[in-house]
Protein backbone atom coordinates (compact mmCIF):
# COMPACT_ATOMS: atom_id res chain seq x y z
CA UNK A 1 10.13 1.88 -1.83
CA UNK A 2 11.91 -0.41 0.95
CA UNK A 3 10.86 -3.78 0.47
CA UNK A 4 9.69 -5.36 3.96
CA UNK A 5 8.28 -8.48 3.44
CA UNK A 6 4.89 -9.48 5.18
CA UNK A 7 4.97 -12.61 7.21
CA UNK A 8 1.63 -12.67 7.32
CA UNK A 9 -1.35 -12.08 4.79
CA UNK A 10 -3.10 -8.52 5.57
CA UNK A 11 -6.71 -7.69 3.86
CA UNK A 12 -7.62 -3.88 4.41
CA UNK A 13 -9.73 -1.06 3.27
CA UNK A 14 -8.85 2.73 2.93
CA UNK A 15 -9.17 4.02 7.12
CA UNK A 16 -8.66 0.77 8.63
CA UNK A 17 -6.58 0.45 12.04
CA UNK A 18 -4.52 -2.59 10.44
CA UNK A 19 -1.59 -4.71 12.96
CA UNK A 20 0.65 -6.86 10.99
CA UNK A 21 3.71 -8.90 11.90
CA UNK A 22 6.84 -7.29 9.92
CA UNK A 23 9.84 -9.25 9.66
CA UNK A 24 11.97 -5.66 10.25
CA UNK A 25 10.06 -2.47 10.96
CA UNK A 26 11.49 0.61 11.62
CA UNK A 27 9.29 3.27 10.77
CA UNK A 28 5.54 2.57 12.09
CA UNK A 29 4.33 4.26 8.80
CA UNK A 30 3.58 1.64 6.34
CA UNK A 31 1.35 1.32 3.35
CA UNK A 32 0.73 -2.30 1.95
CA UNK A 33 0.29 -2.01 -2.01
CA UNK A 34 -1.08 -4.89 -3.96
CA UNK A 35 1.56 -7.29 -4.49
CA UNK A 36 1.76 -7.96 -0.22
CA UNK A 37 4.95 -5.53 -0.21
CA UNK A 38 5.48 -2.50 2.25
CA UNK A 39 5.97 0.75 1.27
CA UNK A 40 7.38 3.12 3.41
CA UNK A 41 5.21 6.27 2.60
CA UNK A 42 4.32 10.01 4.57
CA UNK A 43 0.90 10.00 6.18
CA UNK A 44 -1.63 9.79 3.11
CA UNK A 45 -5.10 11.93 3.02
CA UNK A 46 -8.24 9.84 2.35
CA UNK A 47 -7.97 10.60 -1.92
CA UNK A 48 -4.54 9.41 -2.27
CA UNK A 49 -5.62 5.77 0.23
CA UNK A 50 -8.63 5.41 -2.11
CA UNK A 51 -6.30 5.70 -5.64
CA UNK A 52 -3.46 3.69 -4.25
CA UNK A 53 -6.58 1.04 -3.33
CA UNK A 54 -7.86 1.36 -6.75
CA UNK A 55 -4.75 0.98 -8.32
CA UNK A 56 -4.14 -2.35 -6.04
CA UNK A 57 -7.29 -3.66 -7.43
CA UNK A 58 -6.42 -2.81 -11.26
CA UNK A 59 -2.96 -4.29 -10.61
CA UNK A 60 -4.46 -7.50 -9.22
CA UNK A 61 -6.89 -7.74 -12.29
CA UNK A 62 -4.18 -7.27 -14.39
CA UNK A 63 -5.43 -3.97 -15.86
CA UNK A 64 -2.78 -0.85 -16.62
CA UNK A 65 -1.75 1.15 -13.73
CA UNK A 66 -0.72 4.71 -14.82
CA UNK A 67 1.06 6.93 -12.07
CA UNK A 68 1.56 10.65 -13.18
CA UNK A 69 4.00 13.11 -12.59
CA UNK A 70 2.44 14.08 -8.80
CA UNK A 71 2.44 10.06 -8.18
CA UNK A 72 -1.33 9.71 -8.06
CA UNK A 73 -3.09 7.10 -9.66
């Protein structure tokens, strides 16, 4: 995880076309988890958007978030 700050609140959905301001970006393949952080991450397939979603939204309602050993949620 490289931590590239947002300078600008983004609110998305699993398959939206999101633009955001990055303070640094070198690598156009970001994934914004839920604490407004950037993860640098390989291209995702629609299950893995939708459980690191989910586990955004547990985070946020400050239930458990369990990753296993394949680092799915």
């Amino acid at each position: 995880v490289h931590p590239l700050y947002l300078s600008q609140a983004v609110n998305a959905c699993p398959g939206d076309d999101v633009t955001f301001t990055m303070w640094s970006a070198f690598d156009p393949l970001y994934m914004i988890n839920g604490s407004g952080w950037v993860s640098i991450l390989t291209p995702m397939g629609d299950r893995e958007v939708a459980a690191q979603h989910a586990a955004s939204r547990r985070e946020r309602a400050g239930e458990p978030v369990v990753v296993d050993d394949d680092g799915d949620f």
